[in-house]
Protein backbone atom coordinates (compact mmCIF):
# COMPACT_ATOMS: atom_id res chain seq x y z
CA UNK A 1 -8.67 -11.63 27.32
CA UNK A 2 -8.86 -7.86 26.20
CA UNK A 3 -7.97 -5.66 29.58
CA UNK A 4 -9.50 -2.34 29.86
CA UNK A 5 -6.42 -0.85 29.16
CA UNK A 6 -6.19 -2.04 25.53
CA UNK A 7 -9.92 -1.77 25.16
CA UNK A 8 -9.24 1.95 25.55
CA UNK A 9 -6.53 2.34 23.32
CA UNK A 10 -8.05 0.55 20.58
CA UNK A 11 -11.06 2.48 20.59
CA UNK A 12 -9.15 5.55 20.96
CA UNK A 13 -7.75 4.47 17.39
CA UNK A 14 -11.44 5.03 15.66
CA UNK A 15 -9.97 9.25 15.79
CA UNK A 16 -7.28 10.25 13.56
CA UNK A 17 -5.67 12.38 16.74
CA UNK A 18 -5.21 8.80 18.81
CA UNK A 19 -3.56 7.01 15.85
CA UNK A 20 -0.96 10.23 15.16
CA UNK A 21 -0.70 10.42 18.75
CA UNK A 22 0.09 6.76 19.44
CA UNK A 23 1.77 6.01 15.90
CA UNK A 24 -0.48 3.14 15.75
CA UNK A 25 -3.80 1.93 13.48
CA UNK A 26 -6.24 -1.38 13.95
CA UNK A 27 -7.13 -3.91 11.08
CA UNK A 28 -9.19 -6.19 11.19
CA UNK A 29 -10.02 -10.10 9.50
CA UNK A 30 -7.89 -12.55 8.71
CA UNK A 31 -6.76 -11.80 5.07
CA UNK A 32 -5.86 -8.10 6.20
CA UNK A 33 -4.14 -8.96 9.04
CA UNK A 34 -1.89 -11.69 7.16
CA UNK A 35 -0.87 -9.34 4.72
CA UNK A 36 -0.37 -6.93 6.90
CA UNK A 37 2.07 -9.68 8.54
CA UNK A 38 3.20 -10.82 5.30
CA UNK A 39 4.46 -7.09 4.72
CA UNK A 40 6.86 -7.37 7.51
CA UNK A 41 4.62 -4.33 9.44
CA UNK A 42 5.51 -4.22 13.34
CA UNK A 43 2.64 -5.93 15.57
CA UNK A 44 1.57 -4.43 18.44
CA UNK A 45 -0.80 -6.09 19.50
CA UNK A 46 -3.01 -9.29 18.26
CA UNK A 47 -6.65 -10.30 19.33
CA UNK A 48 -8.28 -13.16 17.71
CA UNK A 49 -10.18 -16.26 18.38
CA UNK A 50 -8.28 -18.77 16.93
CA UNK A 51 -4.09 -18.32 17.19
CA UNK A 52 -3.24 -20.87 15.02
CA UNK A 53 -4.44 -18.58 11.55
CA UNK A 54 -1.25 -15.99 12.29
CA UNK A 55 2.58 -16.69 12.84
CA UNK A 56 2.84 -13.90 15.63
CA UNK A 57 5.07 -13.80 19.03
CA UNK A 58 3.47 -15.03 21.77
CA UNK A 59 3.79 -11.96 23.97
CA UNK A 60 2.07 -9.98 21.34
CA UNK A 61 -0.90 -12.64 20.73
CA UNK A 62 -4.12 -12.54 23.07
CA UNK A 63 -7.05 -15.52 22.82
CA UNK A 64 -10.51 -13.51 23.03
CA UNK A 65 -14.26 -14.51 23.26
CA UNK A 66 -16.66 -13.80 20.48
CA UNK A 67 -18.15 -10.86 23.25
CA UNK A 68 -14.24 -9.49 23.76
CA UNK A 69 -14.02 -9.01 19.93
CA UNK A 70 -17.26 -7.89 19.29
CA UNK A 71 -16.15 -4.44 22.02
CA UNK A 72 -13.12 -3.82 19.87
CA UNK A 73 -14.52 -4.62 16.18
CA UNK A 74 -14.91 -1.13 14.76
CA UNK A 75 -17.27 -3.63 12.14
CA UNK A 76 -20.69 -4.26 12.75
CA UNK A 77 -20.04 -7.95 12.17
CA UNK A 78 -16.67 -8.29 13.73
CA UNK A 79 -14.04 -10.78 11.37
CA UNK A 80 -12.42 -13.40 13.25
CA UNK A 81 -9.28 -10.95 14.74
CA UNK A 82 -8.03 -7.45 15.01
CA UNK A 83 -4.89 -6.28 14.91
CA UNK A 84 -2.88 -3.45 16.06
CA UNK A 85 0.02 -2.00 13.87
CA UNK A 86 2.86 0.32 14.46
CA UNK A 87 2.18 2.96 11.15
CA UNK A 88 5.41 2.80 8.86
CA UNK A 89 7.23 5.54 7.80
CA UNK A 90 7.25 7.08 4.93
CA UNK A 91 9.27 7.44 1.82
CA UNK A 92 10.51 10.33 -0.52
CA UNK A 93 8.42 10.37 -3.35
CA UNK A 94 9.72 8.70 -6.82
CA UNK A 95 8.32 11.20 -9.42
CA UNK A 96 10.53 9.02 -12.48
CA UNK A 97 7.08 7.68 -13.09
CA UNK A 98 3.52 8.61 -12.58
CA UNK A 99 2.33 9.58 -9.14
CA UNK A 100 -1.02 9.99 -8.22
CA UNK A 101 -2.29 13.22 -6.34
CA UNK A 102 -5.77 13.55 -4.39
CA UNK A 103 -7.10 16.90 -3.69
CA UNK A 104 -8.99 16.64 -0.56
CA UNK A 105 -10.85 12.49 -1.43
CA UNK A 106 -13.27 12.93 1.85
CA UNK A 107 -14.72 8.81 1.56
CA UNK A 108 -13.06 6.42 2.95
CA UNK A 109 -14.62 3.26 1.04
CA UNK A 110 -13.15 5.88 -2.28
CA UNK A 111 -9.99 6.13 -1.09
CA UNK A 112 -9.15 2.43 -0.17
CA UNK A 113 -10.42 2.04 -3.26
CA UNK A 114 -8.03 4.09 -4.90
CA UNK A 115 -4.79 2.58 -2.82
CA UNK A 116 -5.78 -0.40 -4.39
CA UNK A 117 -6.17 0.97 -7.70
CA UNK A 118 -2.91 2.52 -7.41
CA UNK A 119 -1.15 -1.36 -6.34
CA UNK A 120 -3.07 -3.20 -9.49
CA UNK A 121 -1.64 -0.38 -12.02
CA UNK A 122 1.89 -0.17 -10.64
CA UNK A 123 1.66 3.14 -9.31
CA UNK A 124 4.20 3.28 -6.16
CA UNK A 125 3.45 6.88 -4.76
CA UNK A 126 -0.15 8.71 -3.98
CA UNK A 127 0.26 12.57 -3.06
CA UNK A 128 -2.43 13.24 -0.86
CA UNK A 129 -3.67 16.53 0.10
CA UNK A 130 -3.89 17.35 4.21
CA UNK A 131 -7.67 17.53 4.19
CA UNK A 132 -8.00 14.08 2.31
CA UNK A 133 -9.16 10.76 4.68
CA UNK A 134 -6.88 9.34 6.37
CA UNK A 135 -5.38 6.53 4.93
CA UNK A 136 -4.90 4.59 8.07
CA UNK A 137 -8.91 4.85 9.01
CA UNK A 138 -9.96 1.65 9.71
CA UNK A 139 -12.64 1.76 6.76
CA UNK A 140 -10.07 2.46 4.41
CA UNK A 141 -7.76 -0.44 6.06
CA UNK A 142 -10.77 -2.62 5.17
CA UNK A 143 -11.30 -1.30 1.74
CA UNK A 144 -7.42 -1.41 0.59
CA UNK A 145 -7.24 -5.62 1.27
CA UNK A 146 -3.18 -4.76 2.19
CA UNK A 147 -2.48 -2.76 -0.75
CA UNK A 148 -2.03 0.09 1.74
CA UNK A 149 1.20 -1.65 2.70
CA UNK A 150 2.61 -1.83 -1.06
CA UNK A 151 1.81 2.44 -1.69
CA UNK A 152 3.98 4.68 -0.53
CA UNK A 153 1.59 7.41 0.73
CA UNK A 154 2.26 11.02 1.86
CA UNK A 155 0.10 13.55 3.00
CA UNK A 156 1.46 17.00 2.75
CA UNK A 157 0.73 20.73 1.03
CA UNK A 158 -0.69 19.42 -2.32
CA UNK A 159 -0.23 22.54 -4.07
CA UNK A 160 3.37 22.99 -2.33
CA UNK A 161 4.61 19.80 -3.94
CA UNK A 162 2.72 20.38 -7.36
CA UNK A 163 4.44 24.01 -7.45
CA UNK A 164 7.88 22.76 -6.79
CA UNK A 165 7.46 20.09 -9.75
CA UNK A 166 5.60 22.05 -12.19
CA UNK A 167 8.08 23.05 -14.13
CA UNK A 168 10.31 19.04 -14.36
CA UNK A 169 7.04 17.09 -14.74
CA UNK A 170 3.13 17.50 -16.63
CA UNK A 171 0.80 17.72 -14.20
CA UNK A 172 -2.78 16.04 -15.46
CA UNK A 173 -5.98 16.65 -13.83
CA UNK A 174 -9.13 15.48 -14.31
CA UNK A 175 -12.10 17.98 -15.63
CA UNK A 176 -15.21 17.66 -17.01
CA UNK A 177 -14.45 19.98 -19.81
CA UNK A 178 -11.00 18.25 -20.23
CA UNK A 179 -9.74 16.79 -23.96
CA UNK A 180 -10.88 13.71 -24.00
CA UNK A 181 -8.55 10.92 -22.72
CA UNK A 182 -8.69 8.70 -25.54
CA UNK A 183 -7.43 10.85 -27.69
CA UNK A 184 -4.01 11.72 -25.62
CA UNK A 185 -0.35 10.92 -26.11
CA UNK A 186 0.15 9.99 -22.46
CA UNK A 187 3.42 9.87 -21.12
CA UNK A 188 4.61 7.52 -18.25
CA UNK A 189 6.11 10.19 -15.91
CA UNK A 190 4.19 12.98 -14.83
CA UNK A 191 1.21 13.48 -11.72
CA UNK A 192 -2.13 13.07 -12.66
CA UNK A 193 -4.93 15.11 -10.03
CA UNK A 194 -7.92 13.44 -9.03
CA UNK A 195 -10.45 16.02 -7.10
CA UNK A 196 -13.20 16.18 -4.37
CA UNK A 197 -16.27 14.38 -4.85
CA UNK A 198 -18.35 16.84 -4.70
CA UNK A 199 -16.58 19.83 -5.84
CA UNK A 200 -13.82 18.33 -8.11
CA UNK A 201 -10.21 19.70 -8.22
CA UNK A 202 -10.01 23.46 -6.20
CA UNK A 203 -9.10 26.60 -7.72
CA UNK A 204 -5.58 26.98 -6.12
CA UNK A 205 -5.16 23.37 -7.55
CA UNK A 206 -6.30 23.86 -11.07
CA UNK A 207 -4.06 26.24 -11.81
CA UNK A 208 -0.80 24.34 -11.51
CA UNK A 209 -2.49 22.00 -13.88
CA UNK A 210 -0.58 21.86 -17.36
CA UNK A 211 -3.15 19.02 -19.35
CA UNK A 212 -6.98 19.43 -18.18
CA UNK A 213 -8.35 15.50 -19.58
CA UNK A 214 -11.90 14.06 -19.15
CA UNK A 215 -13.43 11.11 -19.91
CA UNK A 216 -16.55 11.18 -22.32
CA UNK A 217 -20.01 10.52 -21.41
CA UNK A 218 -21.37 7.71 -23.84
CA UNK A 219 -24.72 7.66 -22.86
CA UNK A 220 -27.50 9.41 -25.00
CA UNK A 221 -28.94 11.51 -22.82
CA UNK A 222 -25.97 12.80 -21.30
CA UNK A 223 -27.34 14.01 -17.64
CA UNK A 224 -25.05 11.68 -15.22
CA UNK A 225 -22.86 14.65 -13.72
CA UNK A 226 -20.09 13.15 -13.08
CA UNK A 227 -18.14 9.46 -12.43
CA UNK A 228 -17.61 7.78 -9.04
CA UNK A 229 -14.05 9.32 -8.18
CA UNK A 230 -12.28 5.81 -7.57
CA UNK A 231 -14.39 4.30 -10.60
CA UNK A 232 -13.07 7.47 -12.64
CA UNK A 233 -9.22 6.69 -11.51
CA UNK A 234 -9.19 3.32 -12.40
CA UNK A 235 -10.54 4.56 -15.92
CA UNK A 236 -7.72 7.14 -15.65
CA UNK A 237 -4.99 4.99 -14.48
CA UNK A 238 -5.56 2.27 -17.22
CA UNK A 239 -5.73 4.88 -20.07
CA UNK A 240 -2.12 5.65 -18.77
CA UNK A 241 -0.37 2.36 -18.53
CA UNK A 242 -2.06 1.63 -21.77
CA UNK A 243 -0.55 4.15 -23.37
């Protein structure tokens, strides 16, 4: 049973002011939750309607109807359970090898994408600007499968940290008008900037960047403005471990 206590507070954790406020975020499904588990995150709380799928305390653990879970899904077709976490802390960043910076990713669904992007290629820390989504939105929860819990991601002054680093590590960003990617000595250490989706990296941004790259347009007519931001990052990322 779901009181209307909790009903409250886990609707409350749709807004990114609830979820600082409380220190908590929801997931939901059984393959999220589990690795959320898995990861060792503190449960707070645990609604589902079967309690046999998740090795959880008791206390923590709550049986609920298909009606219960269906008024605290944030998903139009609800996934078995949802979950509420405690949100970890975070870590200093490691810049001894490549660390991915967004400037100001507004999609959810992109940057899920991109946290799971960044778990695939190996890439431990993701710089995020304080106007990009945040990363403990329930879409992006979704979208990231668990690889949220395996990134170590900070949201701070963007152009603070890039300043203080500029002159120890090369900062990449991504440009239409860039040298072309495939052509680049690429090193293993360094940040490489992936901008807005609709307006690319920003001005203060750009100019802390030391090596503007770009990937080519193959297609004959050449009209297609621009890539997908998380389909251009895993282009990115792979041209880098590559190297």
């Amino acid at each position: 049973m779901v009181s209307k206590n909790q009903k409250k507070l886990i609707n409350s954790l749709h807004q990114k002011k609830y979820r600082k406020q409380h220190g908590l975020f929801v997931a939901e499904g059984k393959k999220v939750i589990n690795e959320l588990l898995e990861a060792d995150l503190e449960l707070h709380s645990l609604f589902t309607l079967e309690t046999s799928y998740f090795e959880t305390s008791s206390d923590k653990t709550f049986l609920v109807t298909e009606n219960e879970l269906k008024s605290i899904s944030f998903l139009t077709t609800p996934q078995f359970a949802v979950a509420v976490f405690y949100i970890p802390k975070v870590k200093p960043v490691n810049y001894d090898g490549l660390v991915l910076a967004l400037d100001d990713i507004r999609d959810p669904g992109n940057l899920g994408t991109i946290i799971r992007l960044c778990d695939w290629f190996g890439v431990t820390d993701l710089v995020c600007s304080e106007q990009t989504v945040d990363c403990f939105n329930p879409k992006v929860i979704q979208a990231t499968m668990g690889s949220v819990t395996r990134v170590n991601i900070i949201y701070t002054n963007l152009q603070d940290v890039l300043t203080s680093q500029k002159n120890e590590i090369p900062i990449y960003g991504t440009f239409m008008d860039g040298e072309i990617i495939y052509r680049e000595q690429l090193p293993q250490k360094g940040f490489i900037v992936m901008g807005n989706e609709a307006n690319g990296i920003s001005e203060e941004i750009e100019k802390l960047v030391s090596k503007r790259i770009a990937i080519p347009r193959f297609g004959t007519t050449q009209i297609t403005e621009s890539l997908n931001v998380a389909t251009a990052t895993a282009i990115i990322l792979n041209e880098f471990k590559r190297s």
